[in-house]
Protein backbone atom coordinates (compact mmCIF):
# COMPACT_ATOMS: atom_id res chain seq x y z
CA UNK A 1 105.24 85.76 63.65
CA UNK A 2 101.62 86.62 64.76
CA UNK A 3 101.38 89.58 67.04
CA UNK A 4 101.25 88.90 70.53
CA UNK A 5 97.76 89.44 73.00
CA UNK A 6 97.47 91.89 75.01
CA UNK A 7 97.73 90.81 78.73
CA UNK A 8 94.15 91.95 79.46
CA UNK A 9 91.33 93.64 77.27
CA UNK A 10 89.75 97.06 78.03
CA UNK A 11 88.69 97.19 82.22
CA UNK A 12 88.45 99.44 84.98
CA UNK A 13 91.80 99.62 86.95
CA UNK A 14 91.63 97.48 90.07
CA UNK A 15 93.03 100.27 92.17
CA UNK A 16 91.31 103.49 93.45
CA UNK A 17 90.86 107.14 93.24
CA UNK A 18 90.68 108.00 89.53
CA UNK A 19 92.11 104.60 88.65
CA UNK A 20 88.85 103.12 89.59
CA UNK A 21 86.49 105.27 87.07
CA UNK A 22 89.06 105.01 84.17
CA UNK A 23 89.30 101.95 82.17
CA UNK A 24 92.70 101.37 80.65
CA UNK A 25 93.87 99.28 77.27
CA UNK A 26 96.30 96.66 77.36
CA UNK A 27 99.39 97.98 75.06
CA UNK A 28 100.37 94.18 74.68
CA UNK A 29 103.89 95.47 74.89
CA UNK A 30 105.49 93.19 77.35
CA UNK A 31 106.55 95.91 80.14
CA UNK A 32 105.01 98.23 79.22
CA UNK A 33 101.15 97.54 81.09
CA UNK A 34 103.38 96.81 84.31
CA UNK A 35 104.54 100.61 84.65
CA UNK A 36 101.49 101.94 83.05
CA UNK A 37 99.73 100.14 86.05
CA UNK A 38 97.21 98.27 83.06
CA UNK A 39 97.65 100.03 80.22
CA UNK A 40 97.27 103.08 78.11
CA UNK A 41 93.91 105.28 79.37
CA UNK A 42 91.01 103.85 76.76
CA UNK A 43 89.69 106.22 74.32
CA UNK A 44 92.38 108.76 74.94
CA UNK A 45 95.58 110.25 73.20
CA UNK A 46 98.82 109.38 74.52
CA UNK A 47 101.67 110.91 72.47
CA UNK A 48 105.20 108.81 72.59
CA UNK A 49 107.96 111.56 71.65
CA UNK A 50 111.63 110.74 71.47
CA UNK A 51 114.61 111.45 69.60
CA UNK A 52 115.72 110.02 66.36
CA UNK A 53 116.00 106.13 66.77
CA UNK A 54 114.25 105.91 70.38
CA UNK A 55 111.59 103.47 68.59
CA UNK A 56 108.59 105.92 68.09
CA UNK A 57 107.34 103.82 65.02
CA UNK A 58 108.21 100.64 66.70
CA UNK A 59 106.06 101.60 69.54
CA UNK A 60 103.04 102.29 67.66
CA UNK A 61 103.08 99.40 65.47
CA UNK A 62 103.83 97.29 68.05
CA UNK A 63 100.45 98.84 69.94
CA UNK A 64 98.34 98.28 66.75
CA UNK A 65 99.73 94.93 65.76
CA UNK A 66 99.01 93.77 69.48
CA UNK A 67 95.37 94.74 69.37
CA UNK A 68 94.77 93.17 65.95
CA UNK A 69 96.07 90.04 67.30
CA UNK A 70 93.55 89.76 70.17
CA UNK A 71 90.63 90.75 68.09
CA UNK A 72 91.16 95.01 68.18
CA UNK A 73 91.49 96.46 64.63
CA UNK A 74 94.13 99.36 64.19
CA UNK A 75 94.42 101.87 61.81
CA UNK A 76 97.93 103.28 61.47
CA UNK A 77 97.90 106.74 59.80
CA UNK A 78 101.69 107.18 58.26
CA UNK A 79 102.80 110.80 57.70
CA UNK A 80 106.46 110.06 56.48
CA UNK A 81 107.04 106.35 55.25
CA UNK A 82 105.37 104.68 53.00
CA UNK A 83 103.54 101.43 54.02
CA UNK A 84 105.67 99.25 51.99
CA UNK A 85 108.54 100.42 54.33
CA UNK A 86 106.38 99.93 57.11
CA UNK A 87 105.78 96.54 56.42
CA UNK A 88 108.92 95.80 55.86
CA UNK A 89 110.35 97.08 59.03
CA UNK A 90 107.24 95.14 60.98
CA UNK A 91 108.29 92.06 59.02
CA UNK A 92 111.95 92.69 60.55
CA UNK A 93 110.91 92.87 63.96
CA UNK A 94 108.30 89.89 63.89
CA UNK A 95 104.99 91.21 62.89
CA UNK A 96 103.10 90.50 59.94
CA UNK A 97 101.13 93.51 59.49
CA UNK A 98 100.25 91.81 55.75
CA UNK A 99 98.32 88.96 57.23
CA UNK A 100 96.29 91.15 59.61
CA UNK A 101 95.69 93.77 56.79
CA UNK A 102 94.74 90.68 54.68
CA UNK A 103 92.13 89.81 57.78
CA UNK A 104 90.59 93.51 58.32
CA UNK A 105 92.49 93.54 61.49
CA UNK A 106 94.87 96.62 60.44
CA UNK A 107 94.94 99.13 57.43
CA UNK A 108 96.85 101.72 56.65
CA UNK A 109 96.13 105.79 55.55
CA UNK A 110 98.73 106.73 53.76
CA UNK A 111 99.83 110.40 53.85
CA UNK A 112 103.15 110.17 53.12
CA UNK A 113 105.18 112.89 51.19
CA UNK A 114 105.09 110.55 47.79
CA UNK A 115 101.08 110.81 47.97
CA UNK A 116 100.85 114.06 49.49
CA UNK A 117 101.59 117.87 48.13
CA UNK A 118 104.88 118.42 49.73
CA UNK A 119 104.46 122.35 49.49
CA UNK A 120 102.20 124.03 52.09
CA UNK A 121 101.12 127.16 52.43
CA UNK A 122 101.10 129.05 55.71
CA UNK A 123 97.58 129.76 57.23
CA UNK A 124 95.89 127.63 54.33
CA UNK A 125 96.74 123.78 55.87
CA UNK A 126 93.27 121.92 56.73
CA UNK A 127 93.55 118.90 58.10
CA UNK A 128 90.23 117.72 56.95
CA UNK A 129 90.45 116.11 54.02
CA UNK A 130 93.34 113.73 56.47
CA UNK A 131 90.70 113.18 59.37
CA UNK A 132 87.35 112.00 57.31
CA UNK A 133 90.24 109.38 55.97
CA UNK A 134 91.10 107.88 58.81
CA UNK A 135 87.43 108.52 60.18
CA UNK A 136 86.49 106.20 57.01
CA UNK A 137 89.04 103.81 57.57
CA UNK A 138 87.79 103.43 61.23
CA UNK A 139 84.23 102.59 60.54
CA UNK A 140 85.31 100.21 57.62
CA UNK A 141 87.29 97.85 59.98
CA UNK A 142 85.76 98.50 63.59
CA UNK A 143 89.17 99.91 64.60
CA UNK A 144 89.69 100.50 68.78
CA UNK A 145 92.99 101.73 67.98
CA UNK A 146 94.69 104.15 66.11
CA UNK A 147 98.33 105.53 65.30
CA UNK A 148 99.80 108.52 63.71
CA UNK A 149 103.78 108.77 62.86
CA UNK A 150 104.39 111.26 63.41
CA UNK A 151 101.96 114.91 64.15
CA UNK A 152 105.42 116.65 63.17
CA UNK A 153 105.52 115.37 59.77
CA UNK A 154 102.00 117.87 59.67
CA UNK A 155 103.27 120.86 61.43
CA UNK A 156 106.88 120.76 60.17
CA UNK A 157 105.79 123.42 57.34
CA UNK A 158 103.44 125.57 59.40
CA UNK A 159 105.17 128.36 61.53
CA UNK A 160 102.84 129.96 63.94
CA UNK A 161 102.09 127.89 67.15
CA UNK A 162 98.80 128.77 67.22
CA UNK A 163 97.93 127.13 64.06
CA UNK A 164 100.09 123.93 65.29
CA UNK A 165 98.15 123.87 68.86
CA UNK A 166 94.71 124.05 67.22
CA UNK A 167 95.16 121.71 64.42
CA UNK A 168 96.62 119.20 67.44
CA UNK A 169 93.41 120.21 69.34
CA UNK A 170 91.33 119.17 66.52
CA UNK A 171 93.24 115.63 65.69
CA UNK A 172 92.90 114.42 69.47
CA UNK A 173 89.10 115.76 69.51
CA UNK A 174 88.54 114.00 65.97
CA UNK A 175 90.01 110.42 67.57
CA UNK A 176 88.18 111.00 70.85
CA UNK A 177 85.14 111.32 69.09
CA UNK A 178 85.77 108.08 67.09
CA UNK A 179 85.91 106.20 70.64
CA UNK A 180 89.67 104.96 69.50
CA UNK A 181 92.55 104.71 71.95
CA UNK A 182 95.13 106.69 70.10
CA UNK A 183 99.14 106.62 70.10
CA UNK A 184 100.57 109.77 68.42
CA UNK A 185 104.27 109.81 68.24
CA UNK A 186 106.65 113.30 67.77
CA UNK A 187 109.83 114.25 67.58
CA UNK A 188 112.12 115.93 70.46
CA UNK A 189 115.35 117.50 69.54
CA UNK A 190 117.09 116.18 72.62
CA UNK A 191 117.19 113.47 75.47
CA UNK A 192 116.01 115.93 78.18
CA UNK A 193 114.46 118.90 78.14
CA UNK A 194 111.15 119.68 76.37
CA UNK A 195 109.28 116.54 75.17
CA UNK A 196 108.46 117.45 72.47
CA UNK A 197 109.92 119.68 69.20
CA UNK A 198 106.99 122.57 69.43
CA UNK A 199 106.70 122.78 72.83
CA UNK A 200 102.77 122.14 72.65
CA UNK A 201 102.28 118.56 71.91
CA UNK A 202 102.32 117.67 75.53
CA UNK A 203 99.99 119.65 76.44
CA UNK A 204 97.30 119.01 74.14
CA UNK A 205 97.70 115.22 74.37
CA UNK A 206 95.93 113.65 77.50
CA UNK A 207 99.15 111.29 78.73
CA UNK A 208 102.89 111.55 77.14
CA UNK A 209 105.14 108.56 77.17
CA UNK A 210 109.01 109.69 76.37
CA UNK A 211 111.16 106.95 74.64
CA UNK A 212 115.18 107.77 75.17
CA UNK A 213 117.97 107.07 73.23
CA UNK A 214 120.97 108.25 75.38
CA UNK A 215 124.80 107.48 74.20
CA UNK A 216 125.70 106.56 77.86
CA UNK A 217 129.89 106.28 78.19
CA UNK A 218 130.12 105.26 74.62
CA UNK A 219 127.12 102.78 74.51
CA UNK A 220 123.68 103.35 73.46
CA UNK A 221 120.78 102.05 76.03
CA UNK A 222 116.87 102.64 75.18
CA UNK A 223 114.74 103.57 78.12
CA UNK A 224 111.01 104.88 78.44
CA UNK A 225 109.15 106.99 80.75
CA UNK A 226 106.01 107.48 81.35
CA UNK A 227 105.90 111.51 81.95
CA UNK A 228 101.98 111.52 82.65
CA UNK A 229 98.69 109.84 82.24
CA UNK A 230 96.14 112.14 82.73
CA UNK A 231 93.57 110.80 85.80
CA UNK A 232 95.45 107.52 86.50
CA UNK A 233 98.71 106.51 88.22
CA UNK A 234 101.74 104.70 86.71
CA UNK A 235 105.21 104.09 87.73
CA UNK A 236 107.57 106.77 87.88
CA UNK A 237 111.05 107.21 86.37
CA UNK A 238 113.00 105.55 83.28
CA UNK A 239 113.05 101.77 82.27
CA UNK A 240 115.33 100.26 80.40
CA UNK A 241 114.15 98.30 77.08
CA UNK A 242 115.28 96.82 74.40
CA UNK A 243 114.01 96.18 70.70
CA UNK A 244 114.41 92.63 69.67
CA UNK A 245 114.09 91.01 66.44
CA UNK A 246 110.86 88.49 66.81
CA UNK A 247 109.33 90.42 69.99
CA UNK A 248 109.91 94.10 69.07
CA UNK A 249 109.80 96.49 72.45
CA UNK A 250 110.46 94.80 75.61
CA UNK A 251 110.73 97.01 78.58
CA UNK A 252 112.21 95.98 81.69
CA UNK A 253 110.49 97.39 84.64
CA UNK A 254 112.61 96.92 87.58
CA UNK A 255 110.98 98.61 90.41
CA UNK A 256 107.53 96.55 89.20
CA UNK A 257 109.78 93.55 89.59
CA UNK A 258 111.07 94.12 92.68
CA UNK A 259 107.71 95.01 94.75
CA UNK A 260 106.17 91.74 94.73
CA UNK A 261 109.23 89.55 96.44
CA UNK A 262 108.11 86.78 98.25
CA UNK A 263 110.04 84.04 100.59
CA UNK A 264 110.25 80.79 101.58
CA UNK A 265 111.82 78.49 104.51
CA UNK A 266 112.50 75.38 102.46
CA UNK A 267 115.70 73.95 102.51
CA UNK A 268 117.94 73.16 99.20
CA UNK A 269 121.44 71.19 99.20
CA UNK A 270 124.09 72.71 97.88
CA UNK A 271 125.62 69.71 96.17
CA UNK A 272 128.16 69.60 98.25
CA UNK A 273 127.25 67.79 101.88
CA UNK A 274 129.80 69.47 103.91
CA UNK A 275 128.69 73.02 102.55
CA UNK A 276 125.32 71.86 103.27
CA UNK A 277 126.67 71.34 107.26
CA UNK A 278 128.30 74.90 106.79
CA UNK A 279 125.35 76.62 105.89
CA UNK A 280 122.60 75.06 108.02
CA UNK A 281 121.35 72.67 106.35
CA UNK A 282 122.09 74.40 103.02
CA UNK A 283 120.65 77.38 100.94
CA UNK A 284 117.17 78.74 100.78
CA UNK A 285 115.19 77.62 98.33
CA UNK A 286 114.48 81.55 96.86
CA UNK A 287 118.28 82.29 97.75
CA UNK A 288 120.32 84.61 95.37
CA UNK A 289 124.08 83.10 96.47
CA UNK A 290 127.59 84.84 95.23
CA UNK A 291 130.54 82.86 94.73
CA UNK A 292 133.56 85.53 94.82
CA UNK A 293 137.05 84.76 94.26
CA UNK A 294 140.06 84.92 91.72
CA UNK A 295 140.74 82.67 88.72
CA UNK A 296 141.07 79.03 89.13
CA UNK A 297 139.66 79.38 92.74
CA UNK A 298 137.04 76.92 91.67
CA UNK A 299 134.12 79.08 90.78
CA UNK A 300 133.10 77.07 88.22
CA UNK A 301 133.38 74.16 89.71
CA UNK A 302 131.02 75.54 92.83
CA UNK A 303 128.55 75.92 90.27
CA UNK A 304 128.77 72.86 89.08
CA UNK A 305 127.96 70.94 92.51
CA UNK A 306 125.29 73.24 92.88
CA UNK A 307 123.68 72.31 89.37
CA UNK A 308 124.47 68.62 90.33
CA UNK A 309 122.83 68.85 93.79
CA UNK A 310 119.44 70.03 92.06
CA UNK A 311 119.72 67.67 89.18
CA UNK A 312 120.05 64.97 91.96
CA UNK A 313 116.99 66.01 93.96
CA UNK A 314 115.00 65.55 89.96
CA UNK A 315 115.03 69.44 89.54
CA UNK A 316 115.22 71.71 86.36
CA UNK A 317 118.41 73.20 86.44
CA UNK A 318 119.08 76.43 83.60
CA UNK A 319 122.78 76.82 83.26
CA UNK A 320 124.27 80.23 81.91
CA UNK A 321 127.82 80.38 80.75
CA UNK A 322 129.19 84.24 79.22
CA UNK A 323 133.05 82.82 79.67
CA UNK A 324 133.14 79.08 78.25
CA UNK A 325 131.52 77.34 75.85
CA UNK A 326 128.69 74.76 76.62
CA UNK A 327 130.91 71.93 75.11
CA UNK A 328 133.75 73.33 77.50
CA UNK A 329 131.49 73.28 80.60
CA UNK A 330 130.56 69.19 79.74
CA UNK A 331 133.85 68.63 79.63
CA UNK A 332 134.43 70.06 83.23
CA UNK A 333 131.83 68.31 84.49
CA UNK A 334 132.61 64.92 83.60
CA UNK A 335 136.18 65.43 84.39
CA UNK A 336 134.14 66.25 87.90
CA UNK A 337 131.98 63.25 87.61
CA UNK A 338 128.96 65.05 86.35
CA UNK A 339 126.66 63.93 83.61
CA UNK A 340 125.21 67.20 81.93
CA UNK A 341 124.57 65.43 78.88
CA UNK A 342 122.30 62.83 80.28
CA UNK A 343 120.69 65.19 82.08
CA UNK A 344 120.34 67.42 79.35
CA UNK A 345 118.89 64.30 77.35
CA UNK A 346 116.11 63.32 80.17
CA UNK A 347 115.04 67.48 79.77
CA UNK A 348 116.32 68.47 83.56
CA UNK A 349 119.42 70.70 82.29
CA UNK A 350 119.63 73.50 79.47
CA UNK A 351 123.10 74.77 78.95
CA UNK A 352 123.41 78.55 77.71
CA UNK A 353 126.14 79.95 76.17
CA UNK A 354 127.22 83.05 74.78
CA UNK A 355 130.06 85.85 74.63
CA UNK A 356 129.02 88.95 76.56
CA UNK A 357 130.01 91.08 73.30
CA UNK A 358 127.51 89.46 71.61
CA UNK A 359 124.31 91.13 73.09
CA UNK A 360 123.71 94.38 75.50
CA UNK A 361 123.08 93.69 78.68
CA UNK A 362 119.28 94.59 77.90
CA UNK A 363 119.12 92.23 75.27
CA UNK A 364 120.98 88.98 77.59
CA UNK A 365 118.46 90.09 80.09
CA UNK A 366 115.66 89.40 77.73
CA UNK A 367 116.87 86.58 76.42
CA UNK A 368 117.34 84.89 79.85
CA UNK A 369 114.06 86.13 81.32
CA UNK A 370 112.91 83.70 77.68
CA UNK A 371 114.55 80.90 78.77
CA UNK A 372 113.69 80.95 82.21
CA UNK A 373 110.14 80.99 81.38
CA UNK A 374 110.24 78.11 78.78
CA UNK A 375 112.01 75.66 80.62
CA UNK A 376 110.95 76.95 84.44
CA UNK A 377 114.01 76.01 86.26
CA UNK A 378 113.67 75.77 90.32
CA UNK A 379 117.44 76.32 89.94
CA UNK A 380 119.72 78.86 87.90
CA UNK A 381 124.00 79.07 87.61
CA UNK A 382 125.38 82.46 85.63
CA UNK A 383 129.30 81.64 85.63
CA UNK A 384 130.45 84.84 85.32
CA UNK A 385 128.72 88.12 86.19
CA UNK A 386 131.81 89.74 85.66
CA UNK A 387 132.40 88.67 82.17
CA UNK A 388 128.97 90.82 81.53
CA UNK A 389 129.98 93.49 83.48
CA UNK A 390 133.09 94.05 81.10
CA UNK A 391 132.56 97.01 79.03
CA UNK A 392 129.06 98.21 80.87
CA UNK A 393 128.13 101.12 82.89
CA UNK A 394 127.92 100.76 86.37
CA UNK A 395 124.49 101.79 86.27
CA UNK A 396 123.55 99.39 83.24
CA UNK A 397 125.06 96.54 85.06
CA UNK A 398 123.45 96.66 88.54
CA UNK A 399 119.82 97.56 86.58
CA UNK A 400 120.91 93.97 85.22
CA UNK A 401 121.49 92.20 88.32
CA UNK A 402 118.57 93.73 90.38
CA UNK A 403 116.48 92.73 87.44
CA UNK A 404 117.48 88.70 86.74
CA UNK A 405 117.63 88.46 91.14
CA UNK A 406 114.37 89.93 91.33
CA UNK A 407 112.89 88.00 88.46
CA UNK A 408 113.66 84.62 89.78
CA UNK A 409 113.69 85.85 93.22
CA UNK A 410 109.86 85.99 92.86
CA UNK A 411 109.27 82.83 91.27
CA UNK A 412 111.20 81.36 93.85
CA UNK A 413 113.93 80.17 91.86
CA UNK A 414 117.35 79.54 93.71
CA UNK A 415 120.54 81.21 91.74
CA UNK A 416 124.03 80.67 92.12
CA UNK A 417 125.77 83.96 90.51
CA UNK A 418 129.82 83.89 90.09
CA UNK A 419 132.08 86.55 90.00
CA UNK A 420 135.76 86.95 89.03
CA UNK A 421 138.18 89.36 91.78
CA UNK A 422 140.91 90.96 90.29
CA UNK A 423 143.65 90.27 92.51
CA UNK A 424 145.02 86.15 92.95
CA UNK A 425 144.57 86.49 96.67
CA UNK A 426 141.12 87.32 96.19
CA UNK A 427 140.65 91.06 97.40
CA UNK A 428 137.54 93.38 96.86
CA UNK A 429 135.99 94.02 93.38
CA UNK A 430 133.32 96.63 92.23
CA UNK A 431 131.22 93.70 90.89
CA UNK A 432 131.39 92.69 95.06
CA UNK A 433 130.34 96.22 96.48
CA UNK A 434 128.01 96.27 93.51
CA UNK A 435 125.62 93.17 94.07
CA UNK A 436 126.63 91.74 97.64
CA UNK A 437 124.23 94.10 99.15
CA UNK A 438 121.06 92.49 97.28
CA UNK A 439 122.25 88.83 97.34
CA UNK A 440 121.03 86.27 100.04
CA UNK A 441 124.34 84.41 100.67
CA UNK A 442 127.96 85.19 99.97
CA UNK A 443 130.59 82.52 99.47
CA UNK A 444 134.45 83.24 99.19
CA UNK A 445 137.27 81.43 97.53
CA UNK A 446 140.47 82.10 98.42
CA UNK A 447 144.53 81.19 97.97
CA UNK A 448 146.27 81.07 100.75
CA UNK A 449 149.77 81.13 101.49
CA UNK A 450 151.38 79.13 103.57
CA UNK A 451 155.09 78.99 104.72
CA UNK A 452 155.57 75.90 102.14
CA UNK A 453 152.95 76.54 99.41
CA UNK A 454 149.78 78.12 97.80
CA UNK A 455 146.35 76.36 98.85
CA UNK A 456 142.68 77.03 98.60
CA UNK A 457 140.49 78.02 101.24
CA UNK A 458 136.62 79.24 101.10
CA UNK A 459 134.32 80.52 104.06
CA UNK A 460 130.62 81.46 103.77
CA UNK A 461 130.69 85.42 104.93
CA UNK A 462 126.99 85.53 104.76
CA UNK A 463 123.84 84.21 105.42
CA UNK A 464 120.45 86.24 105.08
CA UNK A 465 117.69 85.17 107.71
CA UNK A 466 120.15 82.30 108.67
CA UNK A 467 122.97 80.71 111.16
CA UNK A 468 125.75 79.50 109.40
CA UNK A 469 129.60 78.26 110.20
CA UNK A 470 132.04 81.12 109.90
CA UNK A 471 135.49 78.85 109.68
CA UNK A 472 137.80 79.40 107.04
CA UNK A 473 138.15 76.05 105.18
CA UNK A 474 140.60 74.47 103.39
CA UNK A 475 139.07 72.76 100.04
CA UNK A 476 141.26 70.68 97.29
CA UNK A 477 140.04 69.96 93.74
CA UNK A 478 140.09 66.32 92.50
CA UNK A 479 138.55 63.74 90.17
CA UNK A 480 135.68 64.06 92.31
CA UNK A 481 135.20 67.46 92.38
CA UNK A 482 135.57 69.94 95.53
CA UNK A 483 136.30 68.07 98.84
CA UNK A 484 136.12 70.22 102.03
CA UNK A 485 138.76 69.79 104.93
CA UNK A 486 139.27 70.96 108.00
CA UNK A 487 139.57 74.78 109.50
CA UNK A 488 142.81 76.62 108.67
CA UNK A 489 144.22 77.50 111.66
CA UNK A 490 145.75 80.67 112.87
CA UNK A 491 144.66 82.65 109.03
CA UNK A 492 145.22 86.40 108.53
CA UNK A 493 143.88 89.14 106.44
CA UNK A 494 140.77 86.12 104.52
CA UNK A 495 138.89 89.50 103.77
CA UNK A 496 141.89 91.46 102.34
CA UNK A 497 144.52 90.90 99.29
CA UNK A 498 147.42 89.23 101.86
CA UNK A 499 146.43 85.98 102.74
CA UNK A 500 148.50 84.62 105.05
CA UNK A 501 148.66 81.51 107.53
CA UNK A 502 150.85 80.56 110.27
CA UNK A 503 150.26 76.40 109.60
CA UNK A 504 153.32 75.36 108.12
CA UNK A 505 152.25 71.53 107.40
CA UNK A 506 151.22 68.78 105.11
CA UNK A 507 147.13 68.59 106.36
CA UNK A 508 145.03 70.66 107.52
């Protein structure tokens, strides 16, 4: 895989105060230029420290391999593997570092521990003989950018901080002077606290970016933050990414998502016409809509006629399934009297499925944010959200929701999310208190006891921006899917775990 472009070359930031004087570089890692507001400040030092495993190297070859793609020679200066490894590891990810080396784009300076004396002597270390290297290597290719992995692999040997702080002085100086945008990446000994090992990195660098690795109630989950950038503004606080094979770093920045929202009035059926009559006319077209309710309630099934309605107004219609298999849900369907395979074969319906366990939550947000922007859907099902909520923190989980809402929120995209409640009756669930707050319309799916047997019953309990009809309905399933009926009458305790009704008949 080539590298991928950055999203814009080198240009004055587009907002003001010192943003306005200070161009920034495109990183070209997706993410990455949204909460650096543009990009890494150009012809600075920005050191990326984190703990073993946070994706220091990663980062840096990513930023290199980026810039050589869109026409920016890098020089990557390696101070503890050797370039063979390197390669290797780039090859892993998606990056073939040996066809842009084999272009001029990229070259390594090796100063690894197999080509360099291992054994140095306190007082006596020069980097000199290091910086007219990579000085030579930048003139030979024209290189803009420049990484070194990692400044403690030079300073691990040296004891006296003063020595460390002036040979860091002299490294950034000697890049600053080349006119390269530089990425220098260091070790911390833990998640918080100092960023970096000695204590004087930060300070001598002119922006620090802090990668995290934290083991997070038994799970590991990646996040950057962007600590400062001297003169410019970015976005503050950690952001979850994720290092996947083919793409390498992709950070999700949530609050960058979330700021640029925008709405619409337009109209969209729900599939069903006398859900359409309950809700006004039927959803918004940018609506985020959460079907609630206990097993067999007919979750799936409300997905389904939502998926149908959009297929039969000649939409694109993106299907996620984490609890059954895509053969599974064509099965439903037809027995529903839904074609997803012809629809799949005229290119208006993608099916995805996959167990939760099979991914983080990170990397199934990825992947879906992918498939929503090949196939551009104006309408998306996830049957269940609480299958991916199994096993994941509470924090990890709403970061997950807020981020897939707000992503095809924005692009106007209308979503139908389902979730599973614990209790047959129906009930509260923490995936309810969790997401209803940020979704646009909230259908629920009930049992309901009568004095002779146990039948279905849904009402919509909200409607953002709109009217809609607040009966309790009785629905039954059939060979034609969901059919809506009339109001119960006389029901008790819809909102609680002890559904009850007073109607004792056949109808209703």
């Amino acid at each position: 895989m080539s590298a991928p472009e950055p999203s814009s070359s080198e240009t004055p930031s587009s907002r003001t105060g010192h943003d306005a004087v200070i161009a920034k570089l495109a990183t070209g890692i997706p993410g990455v230029d949204l909460v650096t507001h543009g990009g890494l400040p150009a012809g600075r030092a920005t050191l990326v420290t984190g703990t073993s495993g946070s994706a220091k190297t990663v980062f840096a070859l990513q930023f290199l391999a980026a810039g050589a793609g869109a026409g920016e020679p890098g020089v990557f200066v390696s101070l503890e593997e050797r370039p063979d490894d390197i390669r290797a590891n780039a090859k892993a990810i998606g990056f073939d570092v040996e066809a842009l080396e084999a272009d001029d784009r990229f070259v390594f300076v090796d100063a690894s521990p197999a080509t360099e004396v291992e054994s140095v002597v306190a007082g006596e270390y020069d980097l000199g003989a290091l910086l007219a290297r990579v000085e030579h290597a930048v003139q030979r290719v024209g290189a803009r950018r420049v990484a070194v992995d990692s400044v403690g692999a030079l300073f691990s040997q040296v004891p006296h901080m003063e020595v460390v702080r002036r040979d860091l002085f002299r490294l950034v100086g000697s890049l600053r002077r080349l006119g390269v945008t530089a990425v220098l990446t260091a070790e911390r000994d833990a998640e918080y606290g100092a960023s970096a090992r000695y204590g004087v990195e930060d300070f001598v660098a002119d922006n620090v970016v802090i990668l995290r690795n934290v083991l997070d109630d038994g799970q590991r989950r990646r996040s950057i933050e962007v600590l400062k950038l001297r003169g410019t503004s970015h976005q503050r606080g950690e952001y979850p990414f994720s290092v996947i094979d083919g793409e390498g770093i992709v950070v999700l920045p949530l609050t960058a998502i979330t700021s640029h929202r925008r709405s619409t009035d337009e109209r969209i059926s729900t599939g069903l016409p006398a859900l359409d009559a309950l809700t006004d006319g039927g959803f918004f077209r940018d609506s985020m809509v959460l079907v609630s309710g206990p097993t067999g309630a007919g979750k799936t099934l409300t997905a389904t006629h939502f998926a149908a309605g959009g297929l039969g107004a000649g939409e694109r219609v993106l299907v996620f399934s984490f609890e059954e298999t895509a053969e599974q849900l064509r099965r439903n369907a037809r027995g529903w009297g839904v074609d997803y395979e012809t629809a799949e074969a005229a290119g208006l319906l993608k099916v995805f499925a996959a167990f939760p366990e099979s991914a983080g939550l990170e990397d199934h947000l990825i992947r879906m944010k992918g498939l929503i922007d090949t196939f551009r859907p104006q309408r998306i099902t996830v049957d269940s959200l609480s299958a991916l909520e199994r096993g994941a923190t509470a924090k990890a989980f709403r970061e997950f929701v807020i981020g897939l809402s707000a992503y095809i929120k924005q692009q106007e995209i209308a979503g139908l999310f389902t979730v599973t409640t614990s209790d047959l009756s129906g009930g509260t669930t923490i995936t309810d208190s969790h997401i209803s707050t940020i979704t646009d319309a909230v259908l629920l799916l009930r049992y309901v006891e009568t004095d002779t047997e146990i039948r279905r019953a849904l009402t919509v309990l909200k409607m953002r921006g709109s009217s809609h009809n607040k009966q309790v309905r009785e629905f039954v399933i059939g060979s034609a899917g969901m059919v809506i009926g009339e109001p119960f009458p006389r029901i008790h305790g819809f909102l609680s775990s002890d559904l009850t009704s007073s109607y004792g008949g056949d109808g209703g």
